[in-house]
C-alpha atoms as a PDB file:
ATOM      1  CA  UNK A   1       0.000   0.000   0.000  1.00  0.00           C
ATOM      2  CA  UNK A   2       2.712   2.351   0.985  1.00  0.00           C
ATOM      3  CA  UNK A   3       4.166   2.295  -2.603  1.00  0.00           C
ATOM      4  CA  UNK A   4       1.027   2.236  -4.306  1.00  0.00           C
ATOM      5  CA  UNK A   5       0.286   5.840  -2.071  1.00  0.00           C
ATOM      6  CA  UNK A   6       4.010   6.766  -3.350  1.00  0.00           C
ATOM      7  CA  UNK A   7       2.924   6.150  -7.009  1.00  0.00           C
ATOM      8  CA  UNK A   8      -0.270   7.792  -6.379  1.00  0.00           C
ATOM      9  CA  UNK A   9       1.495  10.886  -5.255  1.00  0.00           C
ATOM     10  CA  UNK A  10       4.327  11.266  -8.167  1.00  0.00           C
ATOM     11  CA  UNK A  11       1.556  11.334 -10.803  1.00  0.00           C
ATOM     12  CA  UNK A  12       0.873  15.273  -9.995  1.00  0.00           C
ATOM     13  CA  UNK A  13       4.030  15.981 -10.081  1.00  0.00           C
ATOM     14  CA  UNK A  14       4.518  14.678 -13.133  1.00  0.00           C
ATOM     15  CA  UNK A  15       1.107  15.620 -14.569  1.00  0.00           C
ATOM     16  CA  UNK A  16       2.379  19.384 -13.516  1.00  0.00           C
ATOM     17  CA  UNK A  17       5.828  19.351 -15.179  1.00  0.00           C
ATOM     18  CA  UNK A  18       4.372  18.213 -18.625  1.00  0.00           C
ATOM     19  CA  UNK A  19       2.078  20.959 -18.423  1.00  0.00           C
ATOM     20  CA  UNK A  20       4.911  23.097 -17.794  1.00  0.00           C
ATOM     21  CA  UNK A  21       6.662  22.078 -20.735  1.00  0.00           C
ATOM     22  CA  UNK A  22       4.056  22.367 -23.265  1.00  0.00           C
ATOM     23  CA  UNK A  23       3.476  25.851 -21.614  1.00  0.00           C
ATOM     24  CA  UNK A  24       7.278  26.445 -22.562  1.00  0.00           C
ATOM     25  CA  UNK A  25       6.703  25.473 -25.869  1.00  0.00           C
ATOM     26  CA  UNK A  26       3.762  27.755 -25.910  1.00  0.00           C
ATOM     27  CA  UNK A  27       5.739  30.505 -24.719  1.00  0.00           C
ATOM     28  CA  UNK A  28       8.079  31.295 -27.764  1.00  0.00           C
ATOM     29  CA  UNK A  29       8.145  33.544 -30.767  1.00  0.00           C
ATOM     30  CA  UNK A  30       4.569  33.548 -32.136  1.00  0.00           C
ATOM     31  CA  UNK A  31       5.801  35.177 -35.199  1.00  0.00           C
ATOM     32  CA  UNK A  32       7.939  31.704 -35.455  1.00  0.00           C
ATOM     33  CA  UNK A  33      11.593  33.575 -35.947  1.00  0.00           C
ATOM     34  CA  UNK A  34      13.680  31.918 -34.229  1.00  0.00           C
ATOM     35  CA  UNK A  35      17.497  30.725 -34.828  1.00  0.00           C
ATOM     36  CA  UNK A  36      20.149  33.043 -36.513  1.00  0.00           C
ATOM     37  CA  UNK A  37      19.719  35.047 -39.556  1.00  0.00           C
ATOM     38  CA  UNK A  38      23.168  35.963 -41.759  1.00  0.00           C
ATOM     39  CA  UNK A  39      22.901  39.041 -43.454  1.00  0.00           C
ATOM     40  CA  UNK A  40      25.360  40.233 -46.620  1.00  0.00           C
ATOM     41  CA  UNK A  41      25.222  44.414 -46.215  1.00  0.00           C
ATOM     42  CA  UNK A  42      27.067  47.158 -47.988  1.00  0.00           C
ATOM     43  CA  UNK A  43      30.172  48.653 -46.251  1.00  0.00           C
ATOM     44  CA  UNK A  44      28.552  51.648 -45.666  1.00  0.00           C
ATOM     45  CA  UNK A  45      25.303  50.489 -43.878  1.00  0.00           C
ATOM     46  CA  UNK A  46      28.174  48.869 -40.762  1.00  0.00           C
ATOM     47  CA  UNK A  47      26.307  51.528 -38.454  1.00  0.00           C
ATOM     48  CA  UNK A  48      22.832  51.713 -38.850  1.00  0.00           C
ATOM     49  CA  UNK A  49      22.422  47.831 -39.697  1.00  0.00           C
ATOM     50  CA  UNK A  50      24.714  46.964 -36.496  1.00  0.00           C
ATOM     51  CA  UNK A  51      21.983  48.763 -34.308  1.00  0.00           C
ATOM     52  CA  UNK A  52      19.169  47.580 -36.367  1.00  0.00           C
ATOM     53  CA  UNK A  53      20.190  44.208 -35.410  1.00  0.00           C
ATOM     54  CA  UNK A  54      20.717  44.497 -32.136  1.00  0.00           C
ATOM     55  CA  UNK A  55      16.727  45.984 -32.069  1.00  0.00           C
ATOM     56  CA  UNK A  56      15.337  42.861 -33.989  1.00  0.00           C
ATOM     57  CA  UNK A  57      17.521  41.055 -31.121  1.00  0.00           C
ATOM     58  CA  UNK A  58      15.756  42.584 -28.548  1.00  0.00           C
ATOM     59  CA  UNK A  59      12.015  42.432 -30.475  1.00  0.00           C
ATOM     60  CA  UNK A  60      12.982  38.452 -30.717  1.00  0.00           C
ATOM     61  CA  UNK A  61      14.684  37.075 -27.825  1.00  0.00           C
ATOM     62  CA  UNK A  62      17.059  33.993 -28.534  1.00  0.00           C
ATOM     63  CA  UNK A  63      17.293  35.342 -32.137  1.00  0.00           C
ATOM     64  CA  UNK A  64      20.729  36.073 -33.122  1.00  0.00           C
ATOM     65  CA  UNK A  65      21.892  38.362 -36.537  1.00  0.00           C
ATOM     66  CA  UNK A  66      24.976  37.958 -37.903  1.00  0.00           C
ATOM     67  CA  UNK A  67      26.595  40.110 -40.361  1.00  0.00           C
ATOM     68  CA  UNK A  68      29.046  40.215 -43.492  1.00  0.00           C
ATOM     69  CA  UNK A  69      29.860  43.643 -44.429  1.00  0.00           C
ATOM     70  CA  UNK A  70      31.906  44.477 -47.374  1.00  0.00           C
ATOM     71  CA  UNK A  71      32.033  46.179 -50.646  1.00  0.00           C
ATOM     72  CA  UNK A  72      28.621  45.140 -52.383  1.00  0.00           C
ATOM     73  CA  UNK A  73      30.635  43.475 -55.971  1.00  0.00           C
ATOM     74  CA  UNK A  74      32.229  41.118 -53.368  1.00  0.00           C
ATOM     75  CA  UNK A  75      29.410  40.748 -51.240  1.00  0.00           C
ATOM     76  CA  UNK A  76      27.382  39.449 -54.808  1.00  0.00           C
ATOM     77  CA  UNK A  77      29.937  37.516 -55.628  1.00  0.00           C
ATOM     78  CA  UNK A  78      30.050  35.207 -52.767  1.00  0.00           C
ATOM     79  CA  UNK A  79      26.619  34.725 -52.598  1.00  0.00           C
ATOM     80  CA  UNK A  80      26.768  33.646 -56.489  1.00  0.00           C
ATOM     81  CA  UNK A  81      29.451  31.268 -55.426  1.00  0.00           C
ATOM     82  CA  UNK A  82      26.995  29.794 -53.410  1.00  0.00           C
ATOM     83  CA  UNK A  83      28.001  31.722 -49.785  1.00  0.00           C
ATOM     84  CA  UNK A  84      25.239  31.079 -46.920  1.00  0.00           C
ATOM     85  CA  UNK A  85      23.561  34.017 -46.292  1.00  0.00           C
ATOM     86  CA  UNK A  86      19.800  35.001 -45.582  1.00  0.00           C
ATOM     87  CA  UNK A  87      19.611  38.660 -46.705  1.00  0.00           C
ATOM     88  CA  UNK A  88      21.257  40.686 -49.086  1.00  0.00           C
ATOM     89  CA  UNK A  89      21.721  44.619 -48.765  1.00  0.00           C
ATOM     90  CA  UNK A  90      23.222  46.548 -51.322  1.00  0.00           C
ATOM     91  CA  UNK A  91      24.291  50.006 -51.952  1.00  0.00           C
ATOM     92  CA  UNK A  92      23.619  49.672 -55.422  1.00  0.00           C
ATOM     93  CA  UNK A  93      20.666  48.194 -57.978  1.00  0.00           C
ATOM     94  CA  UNK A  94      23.612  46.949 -60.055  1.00  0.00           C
ATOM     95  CA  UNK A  95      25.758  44.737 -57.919  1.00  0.00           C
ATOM     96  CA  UNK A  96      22.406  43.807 -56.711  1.00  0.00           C
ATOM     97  CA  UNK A  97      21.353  42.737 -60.624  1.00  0.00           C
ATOM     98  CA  UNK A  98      24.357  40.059 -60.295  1.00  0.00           C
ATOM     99  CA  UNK A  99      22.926  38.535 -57.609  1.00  0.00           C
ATOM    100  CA  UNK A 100      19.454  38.189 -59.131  1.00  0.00           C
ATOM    101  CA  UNK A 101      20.276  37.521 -62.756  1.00  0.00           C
ATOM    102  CA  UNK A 102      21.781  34.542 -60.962  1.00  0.00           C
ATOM    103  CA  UNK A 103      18.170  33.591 -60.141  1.00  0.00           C
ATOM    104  CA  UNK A 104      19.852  33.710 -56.072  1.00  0.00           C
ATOM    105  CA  UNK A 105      17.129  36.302 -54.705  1.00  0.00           C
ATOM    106  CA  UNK A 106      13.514  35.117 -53.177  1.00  0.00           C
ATOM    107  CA  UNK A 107      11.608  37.666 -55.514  1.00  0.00           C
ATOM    108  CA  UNK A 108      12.357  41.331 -56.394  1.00  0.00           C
ATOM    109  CA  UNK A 109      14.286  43.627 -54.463  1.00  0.00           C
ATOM    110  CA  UNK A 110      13.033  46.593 -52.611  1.00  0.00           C
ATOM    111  CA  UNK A 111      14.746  50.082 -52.274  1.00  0.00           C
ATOM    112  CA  UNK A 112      15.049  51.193 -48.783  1.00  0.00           C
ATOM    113  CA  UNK A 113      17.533  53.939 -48.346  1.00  0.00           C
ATOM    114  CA  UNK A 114      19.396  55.954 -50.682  1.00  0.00           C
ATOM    115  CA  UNK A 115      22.700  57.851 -49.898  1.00  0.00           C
ATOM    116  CA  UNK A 116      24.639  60.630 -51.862  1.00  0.00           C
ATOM    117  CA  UNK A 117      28.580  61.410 -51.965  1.00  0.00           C
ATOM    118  CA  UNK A 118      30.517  63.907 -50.740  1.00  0.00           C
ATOM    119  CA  UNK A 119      33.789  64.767 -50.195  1.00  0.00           C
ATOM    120  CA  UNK A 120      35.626  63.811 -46.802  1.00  0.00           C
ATOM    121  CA  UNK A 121      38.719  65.771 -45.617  1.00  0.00           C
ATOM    122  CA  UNK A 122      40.006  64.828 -42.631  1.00  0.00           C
ATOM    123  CA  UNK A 123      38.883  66.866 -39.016  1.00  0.00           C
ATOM    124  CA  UNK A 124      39.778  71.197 -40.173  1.00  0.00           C
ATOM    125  CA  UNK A 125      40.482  70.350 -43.715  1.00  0.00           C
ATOM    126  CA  UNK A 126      44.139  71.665 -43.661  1.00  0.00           C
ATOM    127  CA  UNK A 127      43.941  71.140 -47.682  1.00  0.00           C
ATOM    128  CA  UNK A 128      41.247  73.553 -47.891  1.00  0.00           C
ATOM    129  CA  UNK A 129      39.084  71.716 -50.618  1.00  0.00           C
ATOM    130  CA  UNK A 130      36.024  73.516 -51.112  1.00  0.00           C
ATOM    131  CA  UNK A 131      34.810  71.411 -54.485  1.00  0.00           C
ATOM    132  CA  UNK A 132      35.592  68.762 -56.865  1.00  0.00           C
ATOM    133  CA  UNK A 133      38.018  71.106 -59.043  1.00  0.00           C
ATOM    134  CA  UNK A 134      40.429  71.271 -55.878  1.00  0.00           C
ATOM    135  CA  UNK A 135      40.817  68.131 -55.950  1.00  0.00           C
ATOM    136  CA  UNK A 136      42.623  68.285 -59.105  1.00  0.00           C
ATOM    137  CA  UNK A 137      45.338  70.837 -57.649  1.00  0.00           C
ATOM    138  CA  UNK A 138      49.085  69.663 -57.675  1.00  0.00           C
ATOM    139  CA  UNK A 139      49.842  67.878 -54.409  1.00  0.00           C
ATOM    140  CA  UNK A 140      46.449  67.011 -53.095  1.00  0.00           C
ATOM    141  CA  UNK A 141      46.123  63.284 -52.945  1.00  0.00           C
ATOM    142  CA  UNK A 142      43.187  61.760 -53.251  1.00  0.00           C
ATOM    143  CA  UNK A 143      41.363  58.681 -52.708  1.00  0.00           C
ATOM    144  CA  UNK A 144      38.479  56.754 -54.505  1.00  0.00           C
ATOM    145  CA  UNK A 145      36.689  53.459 -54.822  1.00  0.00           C
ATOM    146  CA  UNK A 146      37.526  50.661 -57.345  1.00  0.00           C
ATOM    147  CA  UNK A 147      34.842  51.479 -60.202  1.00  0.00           C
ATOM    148  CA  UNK A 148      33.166  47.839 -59.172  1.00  0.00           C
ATOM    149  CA  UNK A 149      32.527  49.039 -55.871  1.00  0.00           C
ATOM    150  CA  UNK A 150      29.034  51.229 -55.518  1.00  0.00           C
ATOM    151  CA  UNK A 151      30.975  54.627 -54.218  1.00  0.00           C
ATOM    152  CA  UNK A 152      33.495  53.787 -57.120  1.00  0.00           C
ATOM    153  CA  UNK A 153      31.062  54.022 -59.664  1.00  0.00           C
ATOM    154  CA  UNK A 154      29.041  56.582 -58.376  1.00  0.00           C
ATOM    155  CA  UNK A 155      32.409  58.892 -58.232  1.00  0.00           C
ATOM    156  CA  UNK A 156      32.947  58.092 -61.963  1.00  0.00           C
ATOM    157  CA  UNK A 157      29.852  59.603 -62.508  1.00  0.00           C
ATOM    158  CA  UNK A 158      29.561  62.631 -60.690  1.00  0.00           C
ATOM    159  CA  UNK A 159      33.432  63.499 -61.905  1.00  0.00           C
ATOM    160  CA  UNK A 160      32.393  62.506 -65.537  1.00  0.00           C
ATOM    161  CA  UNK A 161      29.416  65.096 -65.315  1.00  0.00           C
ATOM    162  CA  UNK A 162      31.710  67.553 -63.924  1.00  0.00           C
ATOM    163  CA  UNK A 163      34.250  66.818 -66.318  1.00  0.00           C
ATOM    164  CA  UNK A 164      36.899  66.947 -63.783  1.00  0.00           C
ATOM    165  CA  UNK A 165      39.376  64.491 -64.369  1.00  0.00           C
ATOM    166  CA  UNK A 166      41.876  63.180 -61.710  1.00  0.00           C
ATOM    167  CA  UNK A 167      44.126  60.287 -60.719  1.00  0.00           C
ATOM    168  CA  UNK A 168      43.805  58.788 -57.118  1.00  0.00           C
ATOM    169  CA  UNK A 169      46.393  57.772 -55.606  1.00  0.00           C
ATOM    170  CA  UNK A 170      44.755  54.304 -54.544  1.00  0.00           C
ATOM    171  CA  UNK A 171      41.403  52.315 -54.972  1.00  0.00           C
ATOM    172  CA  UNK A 172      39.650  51.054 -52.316  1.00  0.00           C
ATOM    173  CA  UNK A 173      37.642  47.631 -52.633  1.00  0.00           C
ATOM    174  CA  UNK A 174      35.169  49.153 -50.022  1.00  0.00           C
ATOM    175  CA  UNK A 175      34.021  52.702 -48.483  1.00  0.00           C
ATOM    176  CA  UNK A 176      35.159  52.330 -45.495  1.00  0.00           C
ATOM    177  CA  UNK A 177      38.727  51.653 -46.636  1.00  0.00           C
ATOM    178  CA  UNK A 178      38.707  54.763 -48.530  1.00  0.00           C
ATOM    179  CA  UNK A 179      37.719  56.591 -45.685  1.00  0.00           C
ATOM    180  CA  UNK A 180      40.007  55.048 -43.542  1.00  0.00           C
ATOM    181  CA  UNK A 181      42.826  56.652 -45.586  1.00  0.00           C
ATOM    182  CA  UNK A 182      41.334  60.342 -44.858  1.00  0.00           C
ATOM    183  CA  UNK A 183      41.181  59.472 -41.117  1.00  0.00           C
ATOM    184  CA  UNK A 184      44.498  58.054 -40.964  1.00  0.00           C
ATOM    185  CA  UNK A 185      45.810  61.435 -42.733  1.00  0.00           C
ATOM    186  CA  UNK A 186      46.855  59.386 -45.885  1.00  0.00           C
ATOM    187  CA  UNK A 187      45.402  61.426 -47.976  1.00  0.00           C
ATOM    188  CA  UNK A 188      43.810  65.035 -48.567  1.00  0.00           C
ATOM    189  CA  UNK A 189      40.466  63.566 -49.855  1.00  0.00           C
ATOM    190  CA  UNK A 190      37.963  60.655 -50.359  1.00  0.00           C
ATOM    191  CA  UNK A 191      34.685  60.897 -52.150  1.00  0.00           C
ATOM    192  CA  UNK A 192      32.417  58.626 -49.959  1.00  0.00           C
ATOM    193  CA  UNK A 193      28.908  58.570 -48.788  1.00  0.00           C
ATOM    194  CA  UNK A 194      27.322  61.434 -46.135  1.00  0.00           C
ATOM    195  CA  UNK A 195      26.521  58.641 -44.377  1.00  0.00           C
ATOM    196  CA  UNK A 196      30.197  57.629 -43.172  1.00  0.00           C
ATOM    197  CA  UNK A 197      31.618  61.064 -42.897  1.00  0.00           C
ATOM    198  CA  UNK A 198      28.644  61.472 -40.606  1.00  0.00           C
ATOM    199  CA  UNK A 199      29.947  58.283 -38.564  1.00  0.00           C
ATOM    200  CA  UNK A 200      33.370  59.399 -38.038  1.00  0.00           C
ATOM    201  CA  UNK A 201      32.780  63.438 -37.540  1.00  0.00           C
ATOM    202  CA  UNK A 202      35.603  63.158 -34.662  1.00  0.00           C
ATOM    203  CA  UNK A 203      37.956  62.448 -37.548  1.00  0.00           C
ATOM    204  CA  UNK A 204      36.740  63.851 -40.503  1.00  0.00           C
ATOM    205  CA  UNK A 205      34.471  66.558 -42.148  1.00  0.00           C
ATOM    206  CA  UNK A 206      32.314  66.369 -45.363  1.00  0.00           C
ATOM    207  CA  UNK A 207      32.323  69.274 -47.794  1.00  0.00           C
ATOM    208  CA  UNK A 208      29.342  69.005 -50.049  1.00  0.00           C
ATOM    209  CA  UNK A 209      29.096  69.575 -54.015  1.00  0.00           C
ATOM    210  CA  UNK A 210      26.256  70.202 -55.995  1.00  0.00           C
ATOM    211  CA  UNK A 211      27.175  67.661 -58.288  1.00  0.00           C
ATOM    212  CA  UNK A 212      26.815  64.557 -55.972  1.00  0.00           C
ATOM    213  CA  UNK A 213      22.606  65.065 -56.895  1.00  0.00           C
ATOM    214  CA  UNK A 214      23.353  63.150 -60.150  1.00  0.00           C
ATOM    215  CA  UNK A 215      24.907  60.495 -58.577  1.00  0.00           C
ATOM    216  CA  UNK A 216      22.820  59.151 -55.913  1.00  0.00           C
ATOM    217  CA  UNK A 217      22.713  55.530 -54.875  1.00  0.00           C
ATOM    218  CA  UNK A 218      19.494  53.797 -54.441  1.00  0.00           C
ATOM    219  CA  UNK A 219      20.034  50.732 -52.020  1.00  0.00           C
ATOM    220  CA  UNK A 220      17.614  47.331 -52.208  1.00  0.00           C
ATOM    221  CA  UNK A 221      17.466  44.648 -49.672  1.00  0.00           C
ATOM    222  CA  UNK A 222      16.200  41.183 -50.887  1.00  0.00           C
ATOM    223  CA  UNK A 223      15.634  37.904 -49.183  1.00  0.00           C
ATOM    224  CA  UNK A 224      17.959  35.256 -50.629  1.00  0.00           C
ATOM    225  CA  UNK A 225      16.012  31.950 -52.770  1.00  0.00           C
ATOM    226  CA  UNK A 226      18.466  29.337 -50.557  1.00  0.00           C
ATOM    227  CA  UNK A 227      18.192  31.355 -47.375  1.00  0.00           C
ATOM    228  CA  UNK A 228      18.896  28.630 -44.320  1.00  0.00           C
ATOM    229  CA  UNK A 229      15.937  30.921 -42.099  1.00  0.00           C
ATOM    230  CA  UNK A 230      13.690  32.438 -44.923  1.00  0.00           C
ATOM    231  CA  UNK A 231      11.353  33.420 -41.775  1.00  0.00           C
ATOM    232  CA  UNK A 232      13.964  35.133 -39.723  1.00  0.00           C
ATOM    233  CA  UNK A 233      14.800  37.149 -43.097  1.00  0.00           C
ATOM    234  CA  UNK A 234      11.478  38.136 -43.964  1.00  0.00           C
ATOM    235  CA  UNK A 235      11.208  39.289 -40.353  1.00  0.00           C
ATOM    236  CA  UNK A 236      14.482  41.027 -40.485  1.00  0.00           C
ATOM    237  CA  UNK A 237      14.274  42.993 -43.983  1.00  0.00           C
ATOM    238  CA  UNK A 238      10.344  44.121 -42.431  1.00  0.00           C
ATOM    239  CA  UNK A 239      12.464  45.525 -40.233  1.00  0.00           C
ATOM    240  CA  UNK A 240      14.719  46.998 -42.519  1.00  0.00           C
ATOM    241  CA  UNK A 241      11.371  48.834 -44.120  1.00  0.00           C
ATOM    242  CA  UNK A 242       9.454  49.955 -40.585  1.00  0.00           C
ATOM    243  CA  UNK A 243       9.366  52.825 -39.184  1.00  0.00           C
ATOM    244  CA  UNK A 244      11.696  51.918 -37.170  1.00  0.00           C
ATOM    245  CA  UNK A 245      14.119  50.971 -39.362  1.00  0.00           C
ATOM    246  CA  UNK A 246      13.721  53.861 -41.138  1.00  0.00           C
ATOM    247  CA  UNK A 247      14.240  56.288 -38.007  1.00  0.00           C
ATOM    248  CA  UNK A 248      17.657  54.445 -37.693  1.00  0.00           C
ATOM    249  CA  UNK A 249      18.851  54.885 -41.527  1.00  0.00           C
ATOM    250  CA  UNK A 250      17.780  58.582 -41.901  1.00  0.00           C
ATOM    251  CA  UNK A 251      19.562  59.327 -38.419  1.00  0.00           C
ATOM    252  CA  UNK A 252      22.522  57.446 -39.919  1.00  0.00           C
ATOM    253  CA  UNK A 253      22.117  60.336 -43.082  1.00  0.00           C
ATOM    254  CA  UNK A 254      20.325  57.936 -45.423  1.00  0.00           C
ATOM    255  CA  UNK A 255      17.484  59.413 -47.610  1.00  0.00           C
ATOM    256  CA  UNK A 256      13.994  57.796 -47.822  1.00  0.00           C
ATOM    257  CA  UNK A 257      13.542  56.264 -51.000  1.00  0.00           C
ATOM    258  CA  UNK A 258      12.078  57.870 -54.153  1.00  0.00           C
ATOM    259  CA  UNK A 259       8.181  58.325 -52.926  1.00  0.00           C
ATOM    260  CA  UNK A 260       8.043  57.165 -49.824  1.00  0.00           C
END
């Protein structure tokens, strides 16, 4: 009797902790993201993507982003090559187009930010460049982007519309390594995005030029077609596109996109 009154008493306890468990179970993510997301971003969105993944952390506990940031040709080639990644963010519709003529995105591409050059000189501007034509003057070095590279081609074109015509004294593969070289006084000048100079203002200042309107990058964002968490990356480019997301990118210096 006395371990058939044992027996008796265990079955509560056991009743209670599967009920706990299936309220566990209960208890996650009803949107269903879960796991980690990978996401392939432009150089220049380092910033405002690093704190809008931290804020989809937070908004979906246990949920962890992980990011590749680089130069957006590179970035499109990986993920051609067959790279794992979830998302895709670029600072430009073409480097994007390689990654979709591949038949590698989850259907079309949406714009969500656009950005617009100007010229960083690093903190006081002891060269005293005021426009693109200084940059031309003997002795003031200069640095650009490989012509692959977003920032590289969008430099092409605003100097081509100019018509000012000048020879850098390096390439970068990405934005931030050509601003890198104005912060580490390497050079007199670097034609990157508002958005970076904005992110190191202790280093360096940004002089504007008029002629940086006909140049300005759109940037999409598109789910990948082999993404290893297609929910997590729908969640996480939503995010991208909320209000939210969008306070973050126009305090970063990003402009909405055309018509929003």
């Amino acid at each position: 009797m006395t371990r058939i009154r044992t027996a008796l008493a265990v079955l509560p306890v056991v009743a209670a902790l599967g009920l706990a468990g299936c309220g566990d179970a209960d208890d996650g993510d009803p949107s269903g993201v879960a796991g980690t997301v990978t996401v392939f971003a432009a150089a220049s969105l380092t910033g405002s993507f690093t704190t809008l993944g931290r804020q989809f952390e937070d908004a979906h506990p246990g949920v962890r982003v992980t990011f590749n940031f680089a130069g957006s040709s590179a970035l499109a080639t990986q993920i051609t090559q067959g790279a794992p990644a979830d998302v895709f963010a670029s600072a430009a519709p073409r480097n994007m187009a390689t990654v979709t003529d591949a038949g590698a995105a989850d259907g079309s591409p949406t714009v969500f930010a656009r950005n617009q050059l100007v010229i960083a000189v690093p903190k006081g501007n002891p060269a005293g460049v005021a426009g693109l034509a200084d940059l031309t003057r003997p002795g003031v070095k200069v640095a650009l982007c490989a012509e692959q590279v977003p920032c590289g081609a969008a430099a092409t074109r605003v100097l081509g519309a100019a018509g000012v015509k000048l020879t850098p004294v390096t390439l970068e593969q990405d934005v931030k390594g050509a601003l890198s070289k104005v912060t580490l006084g390497e050079v007199d000048a670097a034609l990157v995005y508002r958005t970076d100079v904005r992110s190191a203002a202790a280093k360096a200042d940004g002089v504007e030029f008029p002629e940086s309107a006909d140049a300005v990058n759109d940037y999409p964002v598109v789910v990948l077609k082999d993404a290893p968490n297609p929910t997590a990356a729908r969640a996480f480019v939503a995010h991208v596109r909320s209000d939210q997301g969008r306070a973050v990118l126009t305090d970063a210096g990003f402009q909405p996109p055309t018509g929003s």
